[in-house]
PDB file of N, CA and C in Angstrom:
ATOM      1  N   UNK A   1     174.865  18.441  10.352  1.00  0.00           N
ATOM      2  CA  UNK A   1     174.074  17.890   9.246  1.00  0.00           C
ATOM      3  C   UNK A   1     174.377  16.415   9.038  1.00  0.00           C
ATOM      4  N   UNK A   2     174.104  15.762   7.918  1.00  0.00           N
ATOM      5  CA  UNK A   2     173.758  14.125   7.531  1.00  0.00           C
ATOM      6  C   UNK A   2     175.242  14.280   6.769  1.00  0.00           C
ATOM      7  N   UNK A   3     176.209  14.868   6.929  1.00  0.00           N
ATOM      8  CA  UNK A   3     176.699  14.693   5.585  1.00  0.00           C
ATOM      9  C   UNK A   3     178.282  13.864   5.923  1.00  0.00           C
ATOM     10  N   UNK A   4     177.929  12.446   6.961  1.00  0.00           N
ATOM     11  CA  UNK A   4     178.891  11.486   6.884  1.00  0.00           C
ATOM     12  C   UNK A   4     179.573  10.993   5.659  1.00  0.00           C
ATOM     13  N   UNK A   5     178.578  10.701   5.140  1.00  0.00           N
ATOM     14  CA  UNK A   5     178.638  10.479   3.822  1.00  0.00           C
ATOM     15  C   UNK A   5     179.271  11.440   2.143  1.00  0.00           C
ATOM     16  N   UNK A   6     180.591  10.969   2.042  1.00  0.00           N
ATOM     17  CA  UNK A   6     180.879  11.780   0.781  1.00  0.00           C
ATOM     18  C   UNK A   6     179.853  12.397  -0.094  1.00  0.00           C
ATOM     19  N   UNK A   7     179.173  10.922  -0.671  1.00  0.00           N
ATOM     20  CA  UNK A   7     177.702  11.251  -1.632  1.00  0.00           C
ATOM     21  C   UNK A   7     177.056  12.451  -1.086  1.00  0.00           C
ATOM     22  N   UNK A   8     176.808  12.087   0.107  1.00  0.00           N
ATOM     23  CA  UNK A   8     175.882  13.702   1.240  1.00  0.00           C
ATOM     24  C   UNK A   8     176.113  14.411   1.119  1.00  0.00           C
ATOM     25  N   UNK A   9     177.785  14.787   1.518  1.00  0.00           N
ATOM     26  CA  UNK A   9     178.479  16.113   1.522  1.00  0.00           C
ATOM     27  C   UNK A   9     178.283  16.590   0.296  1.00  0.00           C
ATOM     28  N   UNK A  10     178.498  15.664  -0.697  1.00  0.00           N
ATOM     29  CA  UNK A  10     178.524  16.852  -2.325  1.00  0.00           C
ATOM     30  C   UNK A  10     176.984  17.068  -2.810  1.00  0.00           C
ATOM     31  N   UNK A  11     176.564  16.356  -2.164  1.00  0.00           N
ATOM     32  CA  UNK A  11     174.502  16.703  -2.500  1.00  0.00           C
ATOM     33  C   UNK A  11     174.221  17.874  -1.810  1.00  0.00           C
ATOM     34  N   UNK A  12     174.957  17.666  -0.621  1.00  0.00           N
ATOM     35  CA  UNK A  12     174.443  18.914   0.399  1.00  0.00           C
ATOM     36  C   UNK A  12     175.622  20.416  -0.409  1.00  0.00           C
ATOM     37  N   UNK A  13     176.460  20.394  -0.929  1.00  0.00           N
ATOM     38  CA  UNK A  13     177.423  21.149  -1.566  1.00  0.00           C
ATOM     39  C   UNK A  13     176.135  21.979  -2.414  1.00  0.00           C
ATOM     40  N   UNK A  14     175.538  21.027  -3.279  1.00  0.00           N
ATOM     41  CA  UNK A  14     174.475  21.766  -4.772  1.00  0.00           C
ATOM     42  C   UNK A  14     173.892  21.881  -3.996  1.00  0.00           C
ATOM     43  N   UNK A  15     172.956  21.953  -2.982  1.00  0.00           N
ATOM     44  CA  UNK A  15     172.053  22.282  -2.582  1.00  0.00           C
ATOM     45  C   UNK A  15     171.819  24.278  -2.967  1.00  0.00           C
ATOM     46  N   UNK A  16     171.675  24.589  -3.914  1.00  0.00           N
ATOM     47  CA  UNK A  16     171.553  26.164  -4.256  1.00  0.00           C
ATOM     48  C   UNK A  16     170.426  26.312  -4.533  1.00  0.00           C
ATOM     49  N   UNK A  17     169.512  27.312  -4.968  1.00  0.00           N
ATOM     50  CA  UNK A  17     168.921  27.902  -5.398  1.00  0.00           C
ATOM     51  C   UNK A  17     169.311  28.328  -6.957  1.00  0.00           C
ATOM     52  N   UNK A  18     168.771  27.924  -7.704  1.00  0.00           N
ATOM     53  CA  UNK A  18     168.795  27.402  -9.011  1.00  0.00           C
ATOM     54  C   UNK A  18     167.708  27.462 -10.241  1.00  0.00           C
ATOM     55  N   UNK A  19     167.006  28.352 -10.246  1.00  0.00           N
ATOM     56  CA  UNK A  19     165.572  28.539 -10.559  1.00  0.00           C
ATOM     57  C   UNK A  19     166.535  28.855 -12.338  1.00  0.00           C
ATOM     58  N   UNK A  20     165.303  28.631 -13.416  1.00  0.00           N
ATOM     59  CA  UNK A  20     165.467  28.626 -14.427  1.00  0.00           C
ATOM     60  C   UNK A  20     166.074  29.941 -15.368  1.00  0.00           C
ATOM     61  N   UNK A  21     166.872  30.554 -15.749  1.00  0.00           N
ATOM     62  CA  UNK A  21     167.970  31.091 -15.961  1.00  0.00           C
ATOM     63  C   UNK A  21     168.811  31.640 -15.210  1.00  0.00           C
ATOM     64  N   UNK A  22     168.547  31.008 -13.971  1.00  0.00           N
ATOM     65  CA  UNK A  22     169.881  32.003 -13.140  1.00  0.00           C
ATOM     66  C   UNK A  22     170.426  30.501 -12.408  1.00  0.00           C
ATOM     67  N   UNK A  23     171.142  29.580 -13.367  1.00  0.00           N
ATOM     68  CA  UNK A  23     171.749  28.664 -12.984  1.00  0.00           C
ATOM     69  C   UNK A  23     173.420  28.700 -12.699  1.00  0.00           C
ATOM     70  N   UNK A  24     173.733  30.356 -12.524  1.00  0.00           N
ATOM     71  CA  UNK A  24     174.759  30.757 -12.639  1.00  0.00           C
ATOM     72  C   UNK A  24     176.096  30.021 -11.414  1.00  0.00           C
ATOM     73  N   UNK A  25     175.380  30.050 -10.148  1.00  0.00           N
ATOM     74  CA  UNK A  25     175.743  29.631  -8.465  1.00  0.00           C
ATOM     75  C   UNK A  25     176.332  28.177  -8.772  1.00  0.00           C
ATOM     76  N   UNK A  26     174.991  27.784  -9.263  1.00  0.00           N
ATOM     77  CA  UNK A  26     175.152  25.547  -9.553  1.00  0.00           C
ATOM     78  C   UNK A  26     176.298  25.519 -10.109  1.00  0.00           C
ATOM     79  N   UNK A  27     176.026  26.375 -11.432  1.00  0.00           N
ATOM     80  CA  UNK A  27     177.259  25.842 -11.881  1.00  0.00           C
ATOM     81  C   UNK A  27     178.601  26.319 -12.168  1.00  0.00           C
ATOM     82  N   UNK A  28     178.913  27.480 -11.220  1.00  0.00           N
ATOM     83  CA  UNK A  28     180.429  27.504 -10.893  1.00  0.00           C
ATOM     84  C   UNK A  28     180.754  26.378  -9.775  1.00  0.00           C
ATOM     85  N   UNK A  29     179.612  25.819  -8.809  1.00  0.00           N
ATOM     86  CA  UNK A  29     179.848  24.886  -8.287  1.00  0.00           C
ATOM     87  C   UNK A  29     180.223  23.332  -8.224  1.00  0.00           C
ATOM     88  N   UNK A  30     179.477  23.126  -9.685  1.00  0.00           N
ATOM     89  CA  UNK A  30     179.550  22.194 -10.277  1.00  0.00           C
ATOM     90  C   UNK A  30     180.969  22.065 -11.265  1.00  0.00           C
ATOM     91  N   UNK A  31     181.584  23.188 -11.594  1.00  0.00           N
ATOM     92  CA  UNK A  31     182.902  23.534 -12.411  1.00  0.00           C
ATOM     93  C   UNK A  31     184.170  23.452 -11.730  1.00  0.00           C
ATOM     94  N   UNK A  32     183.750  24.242 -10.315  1.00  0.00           N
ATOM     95  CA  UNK A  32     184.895  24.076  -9.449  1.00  0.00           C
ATOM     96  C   UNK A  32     185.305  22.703  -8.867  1.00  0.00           C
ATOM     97  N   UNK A  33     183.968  21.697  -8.423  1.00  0.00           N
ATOM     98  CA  UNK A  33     184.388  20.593  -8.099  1.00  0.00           C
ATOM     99  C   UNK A  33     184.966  19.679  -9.223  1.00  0.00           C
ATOM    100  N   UNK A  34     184.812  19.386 -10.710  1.00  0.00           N
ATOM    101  CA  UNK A  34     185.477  18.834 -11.404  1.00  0.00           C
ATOM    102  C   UNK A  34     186.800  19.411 -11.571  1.00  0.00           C
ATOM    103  N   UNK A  35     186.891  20.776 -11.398  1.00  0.00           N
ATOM    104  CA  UNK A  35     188.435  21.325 -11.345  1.00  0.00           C
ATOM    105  C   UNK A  35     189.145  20.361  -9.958  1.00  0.00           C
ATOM    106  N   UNK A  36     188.160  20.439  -9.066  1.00  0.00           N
ATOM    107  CA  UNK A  36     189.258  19.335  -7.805  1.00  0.00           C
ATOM    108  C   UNK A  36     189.478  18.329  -8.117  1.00  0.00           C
ATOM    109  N   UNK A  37     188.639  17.992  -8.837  1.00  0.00           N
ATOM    110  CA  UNK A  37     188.878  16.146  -9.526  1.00  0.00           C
ATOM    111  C   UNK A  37     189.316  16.229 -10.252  1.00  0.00           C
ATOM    112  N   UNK A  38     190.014  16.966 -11.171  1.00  0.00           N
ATOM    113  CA  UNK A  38     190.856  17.366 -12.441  1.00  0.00           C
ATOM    114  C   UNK A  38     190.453  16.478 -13.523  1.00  0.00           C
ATOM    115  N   UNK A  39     188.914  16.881 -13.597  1.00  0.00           N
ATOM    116  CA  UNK A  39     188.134  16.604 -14.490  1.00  0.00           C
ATOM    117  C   UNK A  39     187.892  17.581 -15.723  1.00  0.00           C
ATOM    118  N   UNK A  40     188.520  17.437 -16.910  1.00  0.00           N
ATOM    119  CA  UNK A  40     188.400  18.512 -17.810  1.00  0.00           C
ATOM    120  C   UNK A  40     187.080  18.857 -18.387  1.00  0.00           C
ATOM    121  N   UNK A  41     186.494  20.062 -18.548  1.00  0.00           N
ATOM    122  CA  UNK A  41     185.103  20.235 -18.638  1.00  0.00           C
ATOM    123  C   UNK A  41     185.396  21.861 -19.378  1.00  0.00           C
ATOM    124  N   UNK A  42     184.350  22.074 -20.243  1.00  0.00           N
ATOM    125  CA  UNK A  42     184.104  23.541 -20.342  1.00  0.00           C
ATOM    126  C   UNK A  42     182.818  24.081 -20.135  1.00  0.00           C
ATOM    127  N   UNK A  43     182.047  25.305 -20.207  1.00  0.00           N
ATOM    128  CA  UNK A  43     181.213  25.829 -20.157  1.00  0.00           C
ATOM    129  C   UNK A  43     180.588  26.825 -21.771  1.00  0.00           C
ATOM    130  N   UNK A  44     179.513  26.040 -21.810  1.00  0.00           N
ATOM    131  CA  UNK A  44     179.139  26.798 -23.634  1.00  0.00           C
ATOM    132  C   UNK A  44     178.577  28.382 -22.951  1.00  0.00           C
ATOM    133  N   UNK A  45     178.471  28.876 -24.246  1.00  0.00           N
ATOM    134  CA  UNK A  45     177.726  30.049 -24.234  1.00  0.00           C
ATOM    135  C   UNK A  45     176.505  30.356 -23.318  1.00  0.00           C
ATOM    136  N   UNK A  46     175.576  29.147 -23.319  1.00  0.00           N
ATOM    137  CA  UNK A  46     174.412  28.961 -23.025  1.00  0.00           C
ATOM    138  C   UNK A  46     174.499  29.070 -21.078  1.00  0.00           C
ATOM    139  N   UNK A  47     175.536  28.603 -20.922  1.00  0.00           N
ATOM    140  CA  UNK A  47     175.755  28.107 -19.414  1.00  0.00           C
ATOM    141  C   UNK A  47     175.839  26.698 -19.397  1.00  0.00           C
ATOM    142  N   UNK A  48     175.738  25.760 -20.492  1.00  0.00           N
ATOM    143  CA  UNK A  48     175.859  24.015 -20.118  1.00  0.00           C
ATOM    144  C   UNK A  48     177.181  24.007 -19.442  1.00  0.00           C
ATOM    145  N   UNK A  49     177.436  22.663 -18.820  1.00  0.00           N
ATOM    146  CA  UNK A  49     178.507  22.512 -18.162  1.00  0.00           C
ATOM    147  C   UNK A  49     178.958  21.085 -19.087  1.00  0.00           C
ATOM    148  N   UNK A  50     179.821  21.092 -20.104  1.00  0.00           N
ATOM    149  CA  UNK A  50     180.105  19.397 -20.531  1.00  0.00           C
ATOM    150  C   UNK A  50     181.376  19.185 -19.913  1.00  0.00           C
ATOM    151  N   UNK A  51     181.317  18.087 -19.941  1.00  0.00           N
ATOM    152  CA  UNK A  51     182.288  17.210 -19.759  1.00  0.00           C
ATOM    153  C   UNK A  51     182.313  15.965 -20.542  1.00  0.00           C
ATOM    154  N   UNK A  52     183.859  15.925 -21.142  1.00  0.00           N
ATOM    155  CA  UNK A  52     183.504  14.138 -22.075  1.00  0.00           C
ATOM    156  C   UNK A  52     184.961  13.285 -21.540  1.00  0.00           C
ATOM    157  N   UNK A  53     184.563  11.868 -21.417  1.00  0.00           N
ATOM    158  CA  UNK A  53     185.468  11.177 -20.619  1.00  0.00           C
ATOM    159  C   UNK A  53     185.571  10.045 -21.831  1.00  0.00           C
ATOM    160  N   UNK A  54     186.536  10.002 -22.020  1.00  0.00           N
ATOM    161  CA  UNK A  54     187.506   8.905 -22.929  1.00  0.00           C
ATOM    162  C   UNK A  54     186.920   7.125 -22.618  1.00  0.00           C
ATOM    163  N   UNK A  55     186.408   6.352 -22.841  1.00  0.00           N
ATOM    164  CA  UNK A  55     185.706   4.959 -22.048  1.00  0.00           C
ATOM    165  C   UNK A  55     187.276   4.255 -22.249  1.00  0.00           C
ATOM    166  N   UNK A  56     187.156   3.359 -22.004  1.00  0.00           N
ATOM    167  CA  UNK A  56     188.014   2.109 -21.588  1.00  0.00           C
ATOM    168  C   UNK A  56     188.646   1.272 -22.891  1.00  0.00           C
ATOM    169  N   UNK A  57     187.791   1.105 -23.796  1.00  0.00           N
ATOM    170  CA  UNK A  57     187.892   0.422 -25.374  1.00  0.00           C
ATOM    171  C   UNK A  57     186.933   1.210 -26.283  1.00  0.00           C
ATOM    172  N   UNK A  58     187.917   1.352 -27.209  1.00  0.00           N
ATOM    173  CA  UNK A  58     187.399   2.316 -28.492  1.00  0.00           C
ATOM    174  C   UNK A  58     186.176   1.073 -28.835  1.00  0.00           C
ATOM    175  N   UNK A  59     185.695   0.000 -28.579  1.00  0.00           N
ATOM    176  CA  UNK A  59     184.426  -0.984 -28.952  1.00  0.00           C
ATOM    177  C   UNK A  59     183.686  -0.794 -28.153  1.00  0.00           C
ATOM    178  N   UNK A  60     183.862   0.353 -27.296  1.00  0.00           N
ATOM    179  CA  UNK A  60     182.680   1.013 -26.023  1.00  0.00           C
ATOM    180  C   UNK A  60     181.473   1.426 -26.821  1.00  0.00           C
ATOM    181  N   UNK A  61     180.217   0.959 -26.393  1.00  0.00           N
ATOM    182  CA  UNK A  61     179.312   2.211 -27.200  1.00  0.00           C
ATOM    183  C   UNK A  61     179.500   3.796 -26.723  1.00  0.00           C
ATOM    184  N   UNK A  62     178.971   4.709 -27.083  1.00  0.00           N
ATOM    185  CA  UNK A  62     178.947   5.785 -26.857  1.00  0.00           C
ATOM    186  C   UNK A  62     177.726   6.260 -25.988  1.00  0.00           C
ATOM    187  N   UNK A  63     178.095   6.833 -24.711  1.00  0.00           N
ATOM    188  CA  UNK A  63     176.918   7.280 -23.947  1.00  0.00           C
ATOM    189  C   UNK A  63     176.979   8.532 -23.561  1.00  0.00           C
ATOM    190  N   UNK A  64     175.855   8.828 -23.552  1.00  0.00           N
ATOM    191  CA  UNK A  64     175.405  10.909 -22.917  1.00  0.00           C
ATOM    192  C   UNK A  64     174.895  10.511 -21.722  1.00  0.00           C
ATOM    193  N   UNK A  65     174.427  11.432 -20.994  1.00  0.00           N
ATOM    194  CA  UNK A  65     174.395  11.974 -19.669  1.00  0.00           C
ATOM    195  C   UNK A  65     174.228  13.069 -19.584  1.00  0.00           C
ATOM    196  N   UNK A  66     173.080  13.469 -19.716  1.00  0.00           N
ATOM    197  CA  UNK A  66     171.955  15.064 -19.389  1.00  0.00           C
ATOM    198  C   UNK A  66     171.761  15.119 -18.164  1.00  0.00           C
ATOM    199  N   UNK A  67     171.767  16.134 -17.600  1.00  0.00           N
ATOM    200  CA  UNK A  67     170.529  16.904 -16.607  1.00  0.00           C
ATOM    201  C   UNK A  67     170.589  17.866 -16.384  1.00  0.00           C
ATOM    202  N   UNK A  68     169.590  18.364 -15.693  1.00  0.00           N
ATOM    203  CA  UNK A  68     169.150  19.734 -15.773  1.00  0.00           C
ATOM    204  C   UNK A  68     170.147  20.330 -14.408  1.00  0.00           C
ATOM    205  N   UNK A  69     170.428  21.432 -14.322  1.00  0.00           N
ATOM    206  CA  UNK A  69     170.961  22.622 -13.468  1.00  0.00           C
ATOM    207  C   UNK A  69     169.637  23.010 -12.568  1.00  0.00           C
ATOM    208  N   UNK A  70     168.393  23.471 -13.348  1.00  0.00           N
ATOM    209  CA  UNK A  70     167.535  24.910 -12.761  1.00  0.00           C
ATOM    210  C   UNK A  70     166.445  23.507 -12.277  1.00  0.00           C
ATOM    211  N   UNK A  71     165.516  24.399 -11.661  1.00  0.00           N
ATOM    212  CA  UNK A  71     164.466  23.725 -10.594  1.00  0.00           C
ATOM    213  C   UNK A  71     163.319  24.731 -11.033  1.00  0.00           C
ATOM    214  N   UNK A  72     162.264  24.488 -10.511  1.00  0.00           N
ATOM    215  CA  UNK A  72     160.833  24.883 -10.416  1.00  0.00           C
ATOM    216  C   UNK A  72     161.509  26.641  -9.502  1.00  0.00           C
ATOM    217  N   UNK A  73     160.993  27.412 -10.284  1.00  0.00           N
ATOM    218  CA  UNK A  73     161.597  28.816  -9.636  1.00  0.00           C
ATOM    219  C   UNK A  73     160.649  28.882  -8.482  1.00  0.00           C
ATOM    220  N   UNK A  74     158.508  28.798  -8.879  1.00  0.00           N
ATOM    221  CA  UNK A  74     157.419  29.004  -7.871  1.00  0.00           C
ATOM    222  C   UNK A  74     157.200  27.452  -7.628  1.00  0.00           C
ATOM    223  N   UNK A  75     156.155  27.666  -6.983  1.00  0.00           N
ATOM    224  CA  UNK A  75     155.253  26.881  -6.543  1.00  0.00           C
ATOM    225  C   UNK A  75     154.371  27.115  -6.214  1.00  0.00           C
ATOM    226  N   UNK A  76     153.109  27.075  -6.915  1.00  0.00           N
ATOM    227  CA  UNK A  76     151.734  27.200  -6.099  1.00  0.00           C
ATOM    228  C   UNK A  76     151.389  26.371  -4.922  1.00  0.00           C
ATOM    229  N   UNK A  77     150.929  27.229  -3.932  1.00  0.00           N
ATOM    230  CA  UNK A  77     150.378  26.660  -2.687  1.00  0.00           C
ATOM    231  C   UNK A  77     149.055  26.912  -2.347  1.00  0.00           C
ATOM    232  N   UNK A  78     148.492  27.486  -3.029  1.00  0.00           N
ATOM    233  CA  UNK A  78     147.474  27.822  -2.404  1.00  0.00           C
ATOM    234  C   UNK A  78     146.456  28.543  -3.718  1.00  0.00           C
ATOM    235  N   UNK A  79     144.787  28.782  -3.982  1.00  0.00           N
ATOM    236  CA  UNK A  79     144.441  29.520  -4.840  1.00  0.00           C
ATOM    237  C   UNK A  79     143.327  29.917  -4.436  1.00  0.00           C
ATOM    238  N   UNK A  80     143.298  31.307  -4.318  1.00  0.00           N
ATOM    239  CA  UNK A  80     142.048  32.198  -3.303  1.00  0.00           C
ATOM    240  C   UNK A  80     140.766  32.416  -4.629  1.00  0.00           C
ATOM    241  N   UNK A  81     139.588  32.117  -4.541  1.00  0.00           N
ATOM    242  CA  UNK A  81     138.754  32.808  -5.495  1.00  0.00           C
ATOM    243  C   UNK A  81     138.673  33.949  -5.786  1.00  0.00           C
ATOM    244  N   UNK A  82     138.526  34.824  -4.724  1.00  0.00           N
ATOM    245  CA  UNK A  82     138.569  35.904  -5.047  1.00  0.00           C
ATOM    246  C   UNK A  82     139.928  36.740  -5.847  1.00  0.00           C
TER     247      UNK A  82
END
């Protein structure tokens, strides 16, 4: 595969199947790799994955960082009249 590249390797890592409530796969994947980076994180009820990182100077503004886990489950390809 392409995955010279660190960035690659961990893109190609999520690469799961991830469809909208069964984001279960992503994100033990996504949990385990901040456990290698000994990145402290928990998991809510819901399945979110947070993580909050301390900035540099308490005169930091404050920033979030969303995204989504799940993907398009179908896809239409095609639509027969009949």
């Amino acid at each position: 595969m392409f995955t010279d590249h660190p960035a690659l390797q961990l893109f190609s890592e999520l690469l799961v199947a991830s469809p909208s409530g069964r984001e279960a796969v992503l994100a033990a994947i996504v949990r385990q790799k901040l456990t290698d980076w000994e990145i402290p994180h928990e998991q809510d009820g819901m399945g979110n994955v947070i993580v909050r990182l301390d900035g540099r100077s308490p005169q930091s503004p404050l920033i979030l960082y969303a995204a989504h886990m799940d993907e398009i489950g179908l896809v239409v390809t095609q639509i027969h009249e009949d």
